[in-house]
Protein backbone atom coordinates (compact mmCIF):
# COMPACT_ATOMS: atom_id res chain seq x y z
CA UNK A 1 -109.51 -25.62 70.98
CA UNK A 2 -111.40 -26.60 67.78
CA UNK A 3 -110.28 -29.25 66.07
CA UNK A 4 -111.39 -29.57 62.18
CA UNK A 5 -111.02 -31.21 58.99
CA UNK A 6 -108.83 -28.62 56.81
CA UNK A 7 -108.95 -30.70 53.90
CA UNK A 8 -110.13 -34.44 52.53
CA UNK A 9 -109.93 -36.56 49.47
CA UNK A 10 -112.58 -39.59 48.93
CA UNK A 11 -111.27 -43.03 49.09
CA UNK A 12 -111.54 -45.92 46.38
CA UNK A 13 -110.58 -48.66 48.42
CA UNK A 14 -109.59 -46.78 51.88
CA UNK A 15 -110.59 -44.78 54.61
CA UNK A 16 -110.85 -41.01 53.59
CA UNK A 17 -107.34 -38.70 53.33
CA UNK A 18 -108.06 -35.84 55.67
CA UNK A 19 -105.76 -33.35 57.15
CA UNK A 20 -106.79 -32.22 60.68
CA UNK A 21 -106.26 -28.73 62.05
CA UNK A 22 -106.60 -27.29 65.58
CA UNK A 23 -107.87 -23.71 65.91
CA UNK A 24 -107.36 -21.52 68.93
CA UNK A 25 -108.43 -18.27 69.56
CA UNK A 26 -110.72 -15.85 67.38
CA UNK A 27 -110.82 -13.17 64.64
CA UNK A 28 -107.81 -12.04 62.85
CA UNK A 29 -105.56 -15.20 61.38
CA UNK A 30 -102.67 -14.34 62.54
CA UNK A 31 -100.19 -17.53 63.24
CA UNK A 32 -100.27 -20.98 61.13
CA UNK A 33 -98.05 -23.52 62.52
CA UNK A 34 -97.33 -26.59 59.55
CA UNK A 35 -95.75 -30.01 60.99
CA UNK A 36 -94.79 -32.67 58.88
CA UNK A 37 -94.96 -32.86 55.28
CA UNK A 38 -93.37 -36.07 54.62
CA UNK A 39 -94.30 -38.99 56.17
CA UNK A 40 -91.28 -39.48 57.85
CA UNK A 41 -90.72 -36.07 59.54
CA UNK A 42 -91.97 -37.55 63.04
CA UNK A 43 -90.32 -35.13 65.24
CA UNK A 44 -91.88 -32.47 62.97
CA UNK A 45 -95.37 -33.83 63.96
CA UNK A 46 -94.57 -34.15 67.27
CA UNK A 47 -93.11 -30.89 67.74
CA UNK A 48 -96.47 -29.85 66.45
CA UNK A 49 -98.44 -31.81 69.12
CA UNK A 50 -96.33 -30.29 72.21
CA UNK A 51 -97.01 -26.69 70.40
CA UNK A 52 -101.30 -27.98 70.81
CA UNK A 53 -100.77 -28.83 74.59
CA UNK A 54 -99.16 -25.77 75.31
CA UNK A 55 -101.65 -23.86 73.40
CA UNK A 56 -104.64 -26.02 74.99
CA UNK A 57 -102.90 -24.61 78.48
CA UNK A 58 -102.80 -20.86 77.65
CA UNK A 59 -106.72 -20.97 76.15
CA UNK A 60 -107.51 -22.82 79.03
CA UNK A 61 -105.77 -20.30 81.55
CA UNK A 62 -107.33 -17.39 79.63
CA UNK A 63 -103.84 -16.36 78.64
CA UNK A 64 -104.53 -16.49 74.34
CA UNK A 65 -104.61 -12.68 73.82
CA UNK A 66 -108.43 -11.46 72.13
CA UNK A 67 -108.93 -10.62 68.28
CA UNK A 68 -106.25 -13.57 67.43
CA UNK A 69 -107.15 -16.84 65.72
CA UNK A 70 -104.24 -19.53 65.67
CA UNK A 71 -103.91 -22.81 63.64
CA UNK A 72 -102.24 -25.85 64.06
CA UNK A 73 -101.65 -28.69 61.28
CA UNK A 74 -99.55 -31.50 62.94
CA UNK A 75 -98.88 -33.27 59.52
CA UNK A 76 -99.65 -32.74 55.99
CA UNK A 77 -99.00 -35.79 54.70
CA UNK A 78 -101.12 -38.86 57.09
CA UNK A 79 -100.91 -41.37 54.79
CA UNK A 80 -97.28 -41.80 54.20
CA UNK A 81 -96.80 -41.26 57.98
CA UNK A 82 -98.73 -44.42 58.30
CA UNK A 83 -96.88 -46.69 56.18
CA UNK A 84 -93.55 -45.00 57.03
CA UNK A 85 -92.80 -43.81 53.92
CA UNK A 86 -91.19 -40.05 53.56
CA UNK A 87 -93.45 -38.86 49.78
CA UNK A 88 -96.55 -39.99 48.35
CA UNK A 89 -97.44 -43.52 48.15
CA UNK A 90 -98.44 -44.02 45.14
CA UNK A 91 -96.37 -42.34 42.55
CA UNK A 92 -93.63 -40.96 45.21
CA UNK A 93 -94.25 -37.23 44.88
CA UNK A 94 -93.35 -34.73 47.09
CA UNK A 95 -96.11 -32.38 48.64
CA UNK A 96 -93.84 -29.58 49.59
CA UNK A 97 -92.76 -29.35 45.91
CA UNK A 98 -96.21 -28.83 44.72
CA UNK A 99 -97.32 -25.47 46.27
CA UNK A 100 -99.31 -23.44 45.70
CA UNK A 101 -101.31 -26.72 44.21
CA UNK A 102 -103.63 -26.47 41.20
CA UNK A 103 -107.06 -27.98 42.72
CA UNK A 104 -107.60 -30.01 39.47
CA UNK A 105 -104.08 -31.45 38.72
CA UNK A 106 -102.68 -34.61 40.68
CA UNK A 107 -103.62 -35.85 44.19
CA UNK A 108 -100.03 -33.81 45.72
CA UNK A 109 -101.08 -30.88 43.65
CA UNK A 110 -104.97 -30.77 44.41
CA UNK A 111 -103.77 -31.69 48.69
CA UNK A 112 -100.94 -28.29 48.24
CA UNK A 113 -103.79 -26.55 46.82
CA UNK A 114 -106.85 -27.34 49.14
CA UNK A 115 -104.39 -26.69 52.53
CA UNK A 116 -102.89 -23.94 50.81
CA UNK A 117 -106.22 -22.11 50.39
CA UNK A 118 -106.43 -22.07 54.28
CA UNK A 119 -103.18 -21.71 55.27
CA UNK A 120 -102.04 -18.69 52.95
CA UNK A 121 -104.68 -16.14 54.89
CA UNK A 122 -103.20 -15.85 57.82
CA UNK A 123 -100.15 -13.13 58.28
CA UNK A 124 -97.31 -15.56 59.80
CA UNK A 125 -97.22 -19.30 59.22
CA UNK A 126 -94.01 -21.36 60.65
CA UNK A 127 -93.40 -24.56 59.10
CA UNK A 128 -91.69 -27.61 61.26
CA UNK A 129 -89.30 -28.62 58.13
CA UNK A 130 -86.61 -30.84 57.51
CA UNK A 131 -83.54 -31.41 55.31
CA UNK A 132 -83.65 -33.43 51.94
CA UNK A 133 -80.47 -35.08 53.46
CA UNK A 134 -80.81 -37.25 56.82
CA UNK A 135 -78.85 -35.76 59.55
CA UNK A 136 -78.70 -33.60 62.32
CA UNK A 137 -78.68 -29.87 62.54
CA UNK A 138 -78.21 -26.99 64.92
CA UNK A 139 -81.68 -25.80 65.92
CA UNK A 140 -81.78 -22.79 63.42
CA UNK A 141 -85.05 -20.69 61.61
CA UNK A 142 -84.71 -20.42 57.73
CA UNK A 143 -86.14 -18.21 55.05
CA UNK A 144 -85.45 -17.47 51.18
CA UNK A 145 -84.57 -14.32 50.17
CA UNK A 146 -87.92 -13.65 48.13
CA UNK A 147 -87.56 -10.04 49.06
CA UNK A 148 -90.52 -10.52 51.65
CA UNK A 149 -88.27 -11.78 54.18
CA UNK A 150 -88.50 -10.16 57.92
CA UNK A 151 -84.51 -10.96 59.22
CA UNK A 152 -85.81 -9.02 62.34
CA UNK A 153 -88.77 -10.88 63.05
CA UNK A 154 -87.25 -14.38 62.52
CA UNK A 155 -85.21 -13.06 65.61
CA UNK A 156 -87.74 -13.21 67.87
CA UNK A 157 -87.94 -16.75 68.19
CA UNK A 158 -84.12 -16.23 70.14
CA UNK A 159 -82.77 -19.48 67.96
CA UNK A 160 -79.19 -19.04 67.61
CA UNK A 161 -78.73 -18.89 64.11
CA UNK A 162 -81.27 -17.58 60.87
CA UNK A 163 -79.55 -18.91 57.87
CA UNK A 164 -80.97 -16.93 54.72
CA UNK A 165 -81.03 -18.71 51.28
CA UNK A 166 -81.04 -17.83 47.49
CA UNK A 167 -83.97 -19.91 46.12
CA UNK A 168 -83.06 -21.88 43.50
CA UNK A 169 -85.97 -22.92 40.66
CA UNK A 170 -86.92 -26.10 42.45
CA UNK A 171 -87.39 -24.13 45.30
CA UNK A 172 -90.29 -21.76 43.92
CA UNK A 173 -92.66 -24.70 44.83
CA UNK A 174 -92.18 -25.02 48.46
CA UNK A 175 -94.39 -23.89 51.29
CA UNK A 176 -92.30 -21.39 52.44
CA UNK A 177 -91.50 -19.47 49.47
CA UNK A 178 -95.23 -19.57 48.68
CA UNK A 179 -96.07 -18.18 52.07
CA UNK A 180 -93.66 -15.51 51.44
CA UNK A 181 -94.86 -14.50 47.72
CA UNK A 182 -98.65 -14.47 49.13
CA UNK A 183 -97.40 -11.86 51.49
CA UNK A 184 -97.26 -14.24 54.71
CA UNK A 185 -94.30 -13.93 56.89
CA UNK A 186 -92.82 -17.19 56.76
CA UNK A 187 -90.20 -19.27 58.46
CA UNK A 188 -89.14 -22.46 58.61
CA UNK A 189 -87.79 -24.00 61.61
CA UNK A 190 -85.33 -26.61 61.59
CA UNK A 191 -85.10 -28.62 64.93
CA UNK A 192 -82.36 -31.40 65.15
CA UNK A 193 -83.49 -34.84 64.25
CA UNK A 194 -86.25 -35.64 61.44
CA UNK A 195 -86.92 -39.47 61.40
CA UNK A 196 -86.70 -39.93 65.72
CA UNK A 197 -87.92 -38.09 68.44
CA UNK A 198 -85.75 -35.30 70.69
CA UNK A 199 -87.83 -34.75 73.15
CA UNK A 200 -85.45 -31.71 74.70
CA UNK A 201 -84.86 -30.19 71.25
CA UNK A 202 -88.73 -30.31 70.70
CA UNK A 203 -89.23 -28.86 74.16
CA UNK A 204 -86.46 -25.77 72.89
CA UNK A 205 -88.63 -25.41 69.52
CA UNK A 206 -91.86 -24.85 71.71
CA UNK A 207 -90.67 -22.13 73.60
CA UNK A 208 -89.42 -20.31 70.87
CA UNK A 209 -92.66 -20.38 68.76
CA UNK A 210 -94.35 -19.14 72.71
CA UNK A 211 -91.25 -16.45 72.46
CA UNK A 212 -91.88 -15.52 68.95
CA UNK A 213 -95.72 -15.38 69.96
CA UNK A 214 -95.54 -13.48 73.08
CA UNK A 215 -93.16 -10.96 71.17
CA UNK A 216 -95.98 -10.46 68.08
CA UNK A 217 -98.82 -9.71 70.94
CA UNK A 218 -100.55 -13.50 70.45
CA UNK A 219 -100.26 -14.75 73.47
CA UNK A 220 -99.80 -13.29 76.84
CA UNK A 221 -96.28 -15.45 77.83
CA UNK A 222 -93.31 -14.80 79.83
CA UNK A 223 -90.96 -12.35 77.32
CA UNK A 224 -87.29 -13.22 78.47
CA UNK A 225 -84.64 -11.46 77.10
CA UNK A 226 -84.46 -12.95 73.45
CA UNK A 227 -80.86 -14.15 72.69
CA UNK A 228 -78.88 -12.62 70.00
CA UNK A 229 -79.49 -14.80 66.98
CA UNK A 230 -76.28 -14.84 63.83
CA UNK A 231 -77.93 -14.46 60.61
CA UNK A 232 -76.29 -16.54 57.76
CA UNK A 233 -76.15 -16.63 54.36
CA UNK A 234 -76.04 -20.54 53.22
CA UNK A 235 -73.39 -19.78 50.84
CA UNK A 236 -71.01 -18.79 53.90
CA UNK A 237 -71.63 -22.86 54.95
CA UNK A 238 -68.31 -24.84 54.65
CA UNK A 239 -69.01 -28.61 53.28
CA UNK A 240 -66.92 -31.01 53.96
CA UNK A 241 -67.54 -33.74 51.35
CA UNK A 242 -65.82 -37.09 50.80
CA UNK A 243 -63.95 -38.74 47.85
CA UNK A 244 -65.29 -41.31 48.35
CA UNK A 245 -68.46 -43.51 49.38
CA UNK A 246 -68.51 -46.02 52.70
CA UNK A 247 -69.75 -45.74 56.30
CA UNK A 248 -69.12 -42.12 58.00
CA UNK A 249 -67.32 -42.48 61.67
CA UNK A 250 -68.18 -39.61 63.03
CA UNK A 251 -65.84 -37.72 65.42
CA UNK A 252 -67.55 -34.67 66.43
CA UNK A 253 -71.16 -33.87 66.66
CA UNK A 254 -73.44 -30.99 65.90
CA UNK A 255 -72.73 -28.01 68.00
CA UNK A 256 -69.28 -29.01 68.40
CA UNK A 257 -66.84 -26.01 67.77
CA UNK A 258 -63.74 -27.10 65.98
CA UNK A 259 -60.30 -25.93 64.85
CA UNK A 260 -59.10 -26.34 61.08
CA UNK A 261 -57.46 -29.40 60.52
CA UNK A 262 -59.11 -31.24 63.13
CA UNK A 263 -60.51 -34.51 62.53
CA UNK A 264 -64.28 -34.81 61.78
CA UNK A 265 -65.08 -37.97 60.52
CA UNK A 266 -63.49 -41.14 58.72
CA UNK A 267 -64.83 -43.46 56.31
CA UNK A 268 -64.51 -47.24 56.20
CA UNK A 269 -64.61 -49.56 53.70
CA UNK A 270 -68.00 -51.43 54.69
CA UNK A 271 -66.49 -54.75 53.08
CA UNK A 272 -62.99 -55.00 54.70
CA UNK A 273 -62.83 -52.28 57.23
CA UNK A 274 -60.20 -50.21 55.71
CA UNK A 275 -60.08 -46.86 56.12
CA UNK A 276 -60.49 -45.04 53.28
CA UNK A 277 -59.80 -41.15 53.76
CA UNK A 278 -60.27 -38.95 56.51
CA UNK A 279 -62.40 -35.76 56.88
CA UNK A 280 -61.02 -32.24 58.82
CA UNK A 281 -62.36 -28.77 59.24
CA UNK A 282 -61.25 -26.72 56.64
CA UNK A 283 -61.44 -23.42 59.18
CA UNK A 284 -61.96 -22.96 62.50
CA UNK A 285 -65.92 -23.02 62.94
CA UNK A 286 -68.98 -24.59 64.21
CA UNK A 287 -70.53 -27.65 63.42
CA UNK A 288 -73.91 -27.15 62.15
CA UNK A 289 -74.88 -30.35 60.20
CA UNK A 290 -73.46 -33.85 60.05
CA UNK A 291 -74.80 -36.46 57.84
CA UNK A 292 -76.35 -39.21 60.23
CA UNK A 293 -77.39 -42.30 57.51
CA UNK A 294 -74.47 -45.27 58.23
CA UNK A 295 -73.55 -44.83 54.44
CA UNK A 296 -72.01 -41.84 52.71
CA UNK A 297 -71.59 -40.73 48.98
CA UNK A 298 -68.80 -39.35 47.21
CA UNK A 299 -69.07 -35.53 46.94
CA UNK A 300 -71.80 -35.92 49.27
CA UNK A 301 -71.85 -32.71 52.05
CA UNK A 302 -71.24 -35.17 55.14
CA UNK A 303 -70.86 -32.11 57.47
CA UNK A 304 -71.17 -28.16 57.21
CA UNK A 305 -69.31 -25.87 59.27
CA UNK A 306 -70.45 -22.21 60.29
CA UNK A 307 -66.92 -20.42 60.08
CA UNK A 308 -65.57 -17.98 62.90
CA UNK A 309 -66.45 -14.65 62.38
């Protein structure tokens, strides 16, 4: 293992902003793993830092197949992560809405650009990413349909679901579409928790980026039978979404299968208690997200539901 400063700003009144990267292996860049970019995505970063010890094992038990170089950047984004907030500090942009970066723009646009540089030459990159909503998912691997997108390779990684979406124009700035449009295969895996640590869902992601290594000829790993993984378009998601805005009660949790009409969640009136309305499954399905901040919105989606086949 080699570990290196990817990229680094000067400092008026600070330390230095770098962005450390560990690189395994040799020769052709093949895999680039991406942690946290927000400062908040903790279980992102370490996700990222049980992918380096099990990668520190295989190099050191000779088991890192030749001719393949691999690199690992835990976290994009140090400096929020420090003072635990999720964007920028200072003006509150968002990194992973500034790719590919323009090297003489702002400080998020000139970081996107200097990491993007590196990152965008090797042929598969997986990003650790989470919602812009807080809440929980079911462990799933995500791509947009740019047209570049491998639906057969994203199965190797044995999650159960790969949920395919429709960019939208926002969405033309992220690191995975930009992977995908400089001809990397990308994917973005979304483990269950962002701002706390799952130590057994990070444990589940680790094996399947070993799986999805093993499978591509990176590594020299166990291959298991991969499970079948149900590809999804986001559109076929069900939202449930409230009338109105108080404290979710949740009744269910992620994972959960459910019949329609059952009872998901309630929401109380955080003054008096009350309860305000009650939400139920519109179909029979599976829950795949549910909304996990104390206080809900109106026509907020407080829980989506993958429907029976």
């Amino acid at each position: 293992m080699r570990e290196e400063i990817i990229y680094s700003i000067a400092s008026l009144y600070r330390d230095d902003f770098r962005i450390r990267g560990y690189r395994f292996g040799s020769g052709h860049k093949s895999l680039c793993i991406v942690g946290g970019v927000r400062g908040n995505e903790y279980q992102q970063i370490f996700t990222c830092s049980q992918v380096v010890q099990a990668l520190k094992q295989a190099e050191a038990e000779g088991k890192l197949c030749p001719d393949h170089e691999i690199l690992v950047i835990p976290t994009l984004n140090p400096s929020s992560m420090n003072i635990g907030k999720r964007f920028w500090p200072t003006d509150n942009t968002d990194i992973n809405r500034m790719f590919p970066g323009y090297d003489l723009g702002e400080t998020t646009q000139r970081i996107a650009a200097g990491v993007f540089q590196e990152i965008s030459q090797y042929d598969m990159g997986i990003q650790f990413a989470s919602f812009y909503m807080p809440g929980q998912f079911s462990a799933h691997v995500r791509m947009m349909k740019t047209g570049f997108e491998n639906v057969d390779k994203a199965r190797q990684f044995g999650l159960p679901y790969v949920v395919l979406r429709n960019p939208k124009p926002y969405d033309t700035t992220t690191l995975n579409y930009n992977w995908q449009i400089w001809e990397t295969d990308a994917y973005s895996l979304y483990t269950t928790v962002t701002t706390r640590l799952d130590e057994h869902s990070a444990g589940e992601m680790v094996k399947c980026v070993l799986r999805f290594m093993a499978a591509n000829g990176i590594i020299d790993h166990p291959l298991d039978a991969i499970p079948v993984s149900r590809v999804i378009r986001d559109e076929e998601l069900l939202s449930v979404r409230p009338h109105s805005s108080g404290l979710l009660r949740p009744c269910t949790r992620v994972d959960a299968h459910v019949c329609k009409g059952e009872e998901l969640a309630w929401l109380q009136n955080p003054c008096d208690g009350e309860r305000l309305e009650t939400l139920t499954a519109p179909a029979d399905g599976t829950v795949f997200f549910l909304h996990d901040d104390p206080l809900v919105y109106a026509a907020t989606a407080a829980i989506k539901l993958i429907p029976d086949i």
